[in-house]
N, C-alpha and C. Protein backbone atom coordinates (compact mmCIF):
# COMPACT_ATOMS: atom_id res chain seq x y z
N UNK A 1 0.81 -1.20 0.00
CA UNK A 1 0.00 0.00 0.00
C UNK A 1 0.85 1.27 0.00
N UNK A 2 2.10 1.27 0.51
CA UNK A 2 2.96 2.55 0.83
C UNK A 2 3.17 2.91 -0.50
N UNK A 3 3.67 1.94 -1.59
CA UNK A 3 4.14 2.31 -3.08
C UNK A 3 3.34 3.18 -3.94
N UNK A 4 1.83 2.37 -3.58
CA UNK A 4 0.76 3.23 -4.39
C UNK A 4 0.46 4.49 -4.02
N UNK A 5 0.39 4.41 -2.44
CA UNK A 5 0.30 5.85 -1.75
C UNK A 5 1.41 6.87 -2.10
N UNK A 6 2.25 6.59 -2.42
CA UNK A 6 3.62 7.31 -3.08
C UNK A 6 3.33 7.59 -4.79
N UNK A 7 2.86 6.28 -5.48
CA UNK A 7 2.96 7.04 -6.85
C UNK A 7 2.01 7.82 -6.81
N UNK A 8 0.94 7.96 -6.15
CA UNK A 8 -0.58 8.90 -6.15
C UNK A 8 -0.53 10.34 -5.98
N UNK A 9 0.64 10.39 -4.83
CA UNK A 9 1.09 11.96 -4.42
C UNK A 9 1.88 12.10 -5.34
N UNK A 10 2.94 11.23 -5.86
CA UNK A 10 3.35 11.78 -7.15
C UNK A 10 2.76 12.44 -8.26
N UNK A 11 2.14 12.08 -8.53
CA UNK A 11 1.42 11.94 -9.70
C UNK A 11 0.74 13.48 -9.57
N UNK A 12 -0.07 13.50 -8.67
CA UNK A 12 -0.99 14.48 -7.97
C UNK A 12 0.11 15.67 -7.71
N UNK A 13 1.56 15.80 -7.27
CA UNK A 13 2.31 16.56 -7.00
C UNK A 13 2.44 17.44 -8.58
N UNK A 14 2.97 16.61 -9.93
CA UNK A 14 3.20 16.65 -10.77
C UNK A 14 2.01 17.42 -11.66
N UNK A 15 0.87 16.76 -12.04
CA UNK A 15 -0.64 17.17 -12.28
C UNK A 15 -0.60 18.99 -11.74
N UNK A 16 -0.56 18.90 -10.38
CA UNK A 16 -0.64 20.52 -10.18
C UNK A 16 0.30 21.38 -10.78
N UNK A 17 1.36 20.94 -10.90
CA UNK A 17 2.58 22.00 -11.36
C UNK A 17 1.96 21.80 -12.61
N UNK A 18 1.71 20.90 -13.41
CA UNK A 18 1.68 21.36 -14.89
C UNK A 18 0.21 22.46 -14.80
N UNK A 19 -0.90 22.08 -14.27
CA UNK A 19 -1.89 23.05 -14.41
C UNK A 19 -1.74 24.57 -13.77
N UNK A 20 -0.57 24.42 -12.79
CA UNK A 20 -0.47 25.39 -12.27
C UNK A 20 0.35 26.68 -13.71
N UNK A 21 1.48 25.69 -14.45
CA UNK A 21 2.32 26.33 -15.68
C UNK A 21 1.19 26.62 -16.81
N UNK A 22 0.31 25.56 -16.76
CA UNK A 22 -0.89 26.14 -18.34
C UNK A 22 -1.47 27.63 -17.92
N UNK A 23 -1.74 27.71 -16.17
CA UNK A 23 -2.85 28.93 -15.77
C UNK A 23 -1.82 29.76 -16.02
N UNK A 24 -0.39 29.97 -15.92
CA UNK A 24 0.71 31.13 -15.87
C UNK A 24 0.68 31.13 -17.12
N UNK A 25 0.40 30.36 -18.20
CA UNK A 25 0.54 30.82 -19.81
C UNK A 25 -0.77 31.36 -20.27
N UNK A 26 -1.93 31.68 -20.09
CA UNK A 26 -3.09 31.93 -20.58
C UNK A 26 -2.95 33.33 -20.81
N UNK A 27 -2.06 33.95 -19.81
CA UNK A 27 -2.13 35.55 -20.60
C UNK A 27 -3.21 35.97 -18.74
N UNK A 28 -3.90 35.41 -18.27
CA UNK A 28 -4.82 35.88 -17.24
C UNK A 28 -4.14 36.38 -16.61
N UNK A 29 -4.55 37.46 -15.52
CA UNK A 29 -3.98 38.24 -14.73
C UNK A 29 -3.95 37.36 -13.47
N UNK A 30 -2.78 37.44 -12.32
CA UNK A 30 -3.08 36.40 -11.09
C UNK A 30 -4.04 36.92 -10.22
N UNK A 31 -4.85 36.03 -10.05
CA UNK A 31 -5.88 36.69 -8.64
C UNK A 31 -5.69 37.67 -7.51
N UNK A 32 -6.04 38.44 -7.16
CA UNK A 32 -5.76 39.72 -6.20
C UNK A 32 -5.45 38.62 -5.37
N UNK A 33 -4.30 39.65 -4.42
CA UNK A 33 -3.40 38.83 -3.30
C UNK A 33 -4.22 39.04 -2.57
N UNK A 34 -4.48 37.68 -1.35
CA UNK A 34 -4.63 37.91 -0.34
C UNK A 34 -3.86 38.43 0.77
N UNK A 35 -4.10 39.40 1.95
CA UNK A 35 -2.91 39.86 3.13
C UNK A 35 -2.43 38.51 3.67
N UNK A 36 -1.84 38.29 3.86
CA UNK A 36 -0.63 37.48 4.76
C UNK A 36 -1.65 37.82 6.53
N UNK A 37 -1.97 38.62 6.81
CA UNK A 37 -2.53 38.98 8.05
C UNK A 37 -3.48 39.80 8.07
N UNK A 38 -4.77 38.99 8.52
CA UNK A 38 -6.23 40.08 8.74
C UNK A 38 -6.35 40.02 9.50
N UNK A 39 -7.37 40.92 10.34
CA UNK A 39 -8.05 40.91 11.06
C UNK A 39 -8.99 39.57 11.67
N UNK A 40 -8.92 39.08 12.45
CA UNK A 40 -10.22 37.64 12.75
C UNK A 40 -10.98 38.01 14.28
N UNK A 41 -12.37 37.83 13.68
CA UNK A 41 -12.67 37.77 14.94
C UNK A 41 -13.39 39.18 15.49
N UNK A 42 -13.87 39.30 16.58
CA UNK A 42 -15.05 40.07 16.65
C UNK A 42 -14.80 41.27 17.16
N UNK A 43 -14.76 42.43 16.56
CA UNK A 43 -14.13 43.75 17.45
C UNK A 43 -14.75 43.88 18.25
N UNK A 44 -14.09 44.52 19.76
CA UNK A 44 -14.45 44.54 20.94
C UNK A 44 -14.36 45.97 21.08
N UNK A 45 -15.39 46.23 21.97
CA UNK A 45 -14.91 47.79 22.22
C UNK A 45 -13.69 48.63 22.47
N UNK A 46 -12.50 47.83 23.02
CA UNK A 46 -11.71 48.67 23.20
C UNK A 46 -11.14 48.80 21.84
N UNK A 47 -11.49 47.83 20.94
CA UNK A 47 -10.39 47.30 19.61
C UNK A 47 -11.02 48.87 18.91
N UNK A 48 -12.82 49.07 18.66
CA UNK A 48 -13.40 50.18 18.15
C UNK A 48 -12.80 51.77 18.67
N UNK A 49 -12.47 51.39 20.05
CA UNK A 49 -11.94 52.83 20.37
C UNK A 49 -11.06 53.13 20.11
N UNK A 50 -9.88 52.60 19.98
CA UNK A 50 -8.46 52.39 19.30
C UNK A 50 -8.46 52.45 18.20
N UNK A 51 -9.32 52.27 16.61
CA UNK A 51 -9.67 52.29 15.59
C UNK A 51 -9.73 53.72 15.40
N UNK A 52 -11.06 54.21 16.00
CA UNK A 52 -11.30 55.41 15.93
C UNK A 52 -10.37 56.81 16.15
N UNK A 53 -9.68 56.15 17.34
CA UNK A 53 -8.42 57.34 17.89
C UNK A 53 -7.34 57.19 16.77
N UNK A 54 -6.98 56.23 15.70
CA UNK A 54 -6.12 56.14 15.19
C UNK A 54 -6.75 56.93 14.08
N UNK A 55 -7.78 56.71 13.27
CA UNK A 55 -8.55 57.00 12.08
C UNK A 55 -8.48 58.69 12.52
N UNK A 56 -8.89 59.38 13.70
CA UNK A 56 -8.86 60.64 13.56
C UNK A 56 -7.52 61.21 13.67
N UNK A 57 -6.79 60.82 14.18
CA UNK A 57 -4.88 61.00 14.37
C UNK A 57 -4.43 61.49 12.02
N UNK A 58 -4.58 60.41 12.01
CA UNK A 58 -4.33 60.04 10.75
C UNK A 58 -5.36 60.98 9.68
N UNK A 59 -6.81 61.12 9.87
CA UNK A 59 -7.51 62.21 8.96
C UNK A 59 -7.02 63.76 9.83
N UNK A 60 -6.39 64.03 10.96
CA UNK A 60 -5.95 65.05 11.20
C UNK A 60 -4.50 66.05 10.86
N UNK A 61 -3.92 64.53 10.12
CA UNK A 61 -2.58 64.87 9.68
C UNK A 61 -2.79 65.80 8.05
N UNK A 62 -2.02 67.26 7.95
CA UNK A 62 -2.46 68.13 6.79
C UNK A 62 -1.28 67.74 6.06
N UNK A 63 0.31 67.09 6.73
CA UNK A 63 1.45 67.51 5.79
C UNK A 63 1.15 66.66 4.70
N UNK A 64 0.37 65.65 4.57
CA UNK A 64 0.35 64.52 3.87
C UNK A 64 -1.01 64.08 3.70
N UNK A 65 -2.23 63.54 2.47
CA UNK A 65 -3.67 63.12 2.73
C UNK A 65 -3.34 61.67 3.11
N UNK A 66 -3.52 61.14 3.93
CA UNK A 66 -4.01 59.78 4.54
C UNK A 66 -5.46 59.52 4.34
N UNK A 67 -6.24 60.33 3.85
CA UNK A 67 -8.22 60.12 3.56
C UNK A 67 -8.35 58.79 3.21
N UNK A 68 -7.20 57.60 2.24
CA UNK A 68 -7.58 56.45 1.75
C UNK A 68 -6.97 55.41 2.28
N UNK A 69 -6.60 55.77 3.94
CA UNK A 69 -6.17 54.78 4.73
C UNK A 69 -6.96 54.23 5.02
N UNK A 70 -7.41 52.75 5.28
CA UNK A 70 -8.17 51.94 5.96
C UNK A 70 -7.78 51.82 7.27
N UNK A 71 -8.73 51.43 8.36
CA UNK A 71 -7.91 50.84 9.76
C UNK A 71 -9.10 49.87 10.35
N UNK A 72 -8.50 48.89 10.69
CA UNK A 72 -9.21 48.02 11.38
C UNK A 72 -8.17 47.42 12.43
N UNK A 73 -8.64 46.75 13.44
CA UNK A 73 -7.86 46.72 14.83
C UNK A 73 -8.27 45.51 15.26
N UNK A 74 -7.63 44.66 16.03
CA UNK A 74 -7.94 43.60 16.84
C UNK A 74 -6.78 43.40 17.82
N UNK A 75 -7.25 43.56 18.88
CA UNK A 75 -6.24 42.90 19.90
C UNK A 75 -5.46 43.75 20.17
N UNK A 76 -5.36 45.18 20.02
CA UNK A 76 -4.29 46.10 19.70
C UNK A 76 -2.84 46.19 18.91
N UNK A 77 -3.40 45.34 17.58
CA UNK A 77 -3.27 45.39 16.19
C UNK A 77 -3.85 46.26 15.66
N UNK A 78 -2.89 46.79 15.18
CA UNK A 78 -3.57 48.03 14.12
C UNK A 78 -3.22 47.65 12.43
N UNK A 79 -3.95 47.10 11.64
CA UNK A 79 -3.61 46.54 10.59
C UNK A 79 -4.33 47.81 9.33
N UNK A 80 -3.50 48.61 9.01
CA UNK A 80 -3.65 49.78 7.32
C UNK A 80 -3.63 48.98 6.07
N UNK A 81 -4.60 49.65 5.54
CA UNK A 81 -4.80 49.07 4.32
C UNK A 81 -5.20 50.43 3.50
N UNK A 82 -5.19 50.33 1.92
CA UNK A 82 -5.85 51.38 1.38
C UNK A 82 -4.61 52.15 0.68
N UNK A 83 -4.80 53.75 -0.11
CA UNK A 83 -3.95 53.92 -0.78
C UNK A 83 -3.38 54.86 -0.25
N UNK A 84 -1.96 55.68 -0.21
CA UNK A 84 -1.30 56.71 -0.01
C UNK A 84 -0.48 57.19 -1.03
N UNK A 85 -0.15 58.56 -1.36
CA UNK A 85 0.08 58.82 -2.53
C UNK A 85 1.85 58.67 -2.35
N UNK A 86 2.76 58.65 -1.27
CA UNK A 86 3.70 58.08 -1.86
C UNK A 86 4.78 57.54 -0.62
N UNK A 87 6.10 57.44 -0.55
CA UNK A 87 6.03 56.46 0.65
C UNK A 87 6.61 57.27 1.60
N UNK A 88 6.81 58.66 1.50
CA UNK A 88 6.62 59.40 2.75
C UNK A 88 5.39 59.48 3.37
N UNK A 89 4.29 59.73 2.60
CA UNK A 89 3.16 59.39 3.26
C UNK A 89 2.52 58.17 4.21
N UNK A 90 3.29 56.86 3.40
CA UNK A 90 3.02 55.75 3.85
C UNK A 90 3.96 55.68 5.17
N UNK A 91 5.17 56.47 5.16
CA UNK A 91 5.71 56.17 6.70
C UNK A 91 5.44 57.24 7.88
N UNK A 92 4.72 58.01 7.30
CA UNK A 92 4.21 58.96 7.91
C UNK A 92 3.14 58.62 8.59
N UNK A 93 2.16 57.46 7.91
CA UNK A 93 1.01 57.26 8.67
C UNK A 93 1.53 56.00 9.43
N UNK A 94 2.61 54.93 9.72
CA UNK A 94 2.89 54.22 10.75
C UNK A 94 3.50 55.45 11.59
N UNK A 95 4.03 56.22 11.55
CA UNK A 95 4.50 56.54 12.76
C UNK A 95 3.59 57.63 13.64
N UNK A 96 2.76 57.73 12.75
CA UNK A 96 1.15 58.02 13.27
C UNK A 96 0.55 57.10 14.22
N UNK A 97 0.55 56.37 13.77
CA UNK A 97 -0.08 55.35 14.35
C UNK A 97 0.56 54.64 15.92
N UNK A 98 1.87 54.72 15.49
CA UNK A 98 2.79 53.97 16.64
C UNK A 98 2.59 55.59 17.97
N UNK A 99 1.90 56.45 17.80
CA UNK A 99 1.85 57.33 18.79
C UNK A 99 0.81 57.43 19.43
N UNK A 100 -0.28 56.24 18.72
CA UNK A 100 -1.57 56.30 19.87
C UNK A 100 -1.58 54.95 20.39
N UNK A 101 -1.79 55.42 21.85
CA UNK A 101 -1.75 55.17 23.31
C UNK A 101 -2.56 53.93 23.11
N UNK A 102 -1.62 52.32 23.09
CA UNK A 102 -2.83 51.23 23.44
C UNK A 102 -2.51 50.54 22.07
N UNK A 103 -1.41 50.97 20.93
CA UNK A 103 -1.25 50.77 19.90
C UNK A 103 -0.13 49.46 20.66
N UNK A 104 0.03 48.07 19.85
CA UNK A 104 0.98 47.18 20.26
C UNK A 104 1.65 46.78 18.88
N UNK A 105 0.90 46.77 17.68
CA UNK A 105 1.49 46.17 16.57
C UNK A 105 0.95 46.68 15.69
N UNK A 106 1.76 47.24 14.31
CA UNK A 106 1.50 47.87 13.26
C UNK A 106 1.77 47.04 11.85
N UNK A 107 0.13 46.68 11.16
CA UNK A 107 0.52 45.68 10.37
C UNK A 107 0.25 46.62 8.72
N UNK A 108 1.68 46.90 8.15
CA UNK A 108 1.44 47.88 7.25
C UNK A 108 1.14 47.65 5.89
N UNK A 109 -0.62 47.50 5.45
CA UNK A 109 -0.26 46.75 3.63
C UNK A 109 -1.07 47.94 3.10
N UNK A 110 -0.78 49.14 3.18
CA UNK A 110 -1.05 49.80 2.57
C UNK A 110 -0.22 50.39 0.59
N UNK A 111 -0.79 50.66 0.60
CA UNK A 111 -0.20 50.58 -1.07
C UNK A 111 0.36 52.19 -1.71
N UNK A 112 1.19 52.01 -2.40
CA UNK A 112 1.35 52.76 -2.92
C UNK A 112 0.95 53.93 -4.24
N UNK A 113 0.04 55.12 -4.43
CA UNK A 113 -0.89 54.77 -5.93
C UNK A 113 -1.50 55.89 -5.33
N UNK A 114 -2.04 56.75 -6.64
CA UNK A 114 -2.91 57.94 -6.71
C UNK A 114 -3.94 57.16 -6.64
């Protein structure tokens, strides 16, 4: 039984790489990335108040627009998403962020882009 169970994953190992090489030749674009790290799980009030204090920190900043930052929070994770127009801006709004009170981890996938 071990032999067959071996040529099967073979086989099956092999099978994916080639379908995986036909989908990379079609010309299709690759599926939007998923984050590496979301949010899970049920915001709690303190997670909402921490959201909020960060979101107005960040729409209060004039040197730079942050307006297309996202923020969502868990656990006192602060995870950005959304666009900034360039990467002073983008380090401008972590170190925004790393200054409100209750902040523990800054998870940064915000993008770069008008």
């Amino acid at each position: 039984m071990g032999l067959v169970k071996g040529i099967i994953l073979t086989v099956a190992a092999l099978t994916s790489t080639v379908l995986i090489g036909c989908e990379a030749m079609t010309g299709k674009p690759p599926p939007p990335e998923t984050p590496m790290s979301r949010p899970a799980g049920v915001e709690t009030p303190q997670d909402a108040a921490l959201g909020k204090a960060v979101k107005e920190r960040l729409l209060a900043e004039k040197t730079v627009n942050l307006s297309r930052v996202i923020v969502e929070t868990r656990k006192g994770t602060v995870y950005l998403r959304g666009l900034v127009p360039s990467l002073d801006a983008q380090e401008r709004a972590v170190k925004i962020v790393w200054q409100v009170t209750g902040v523990q981890v800054v998870e940064n996938q915000l993008q770069i882009g008008e």
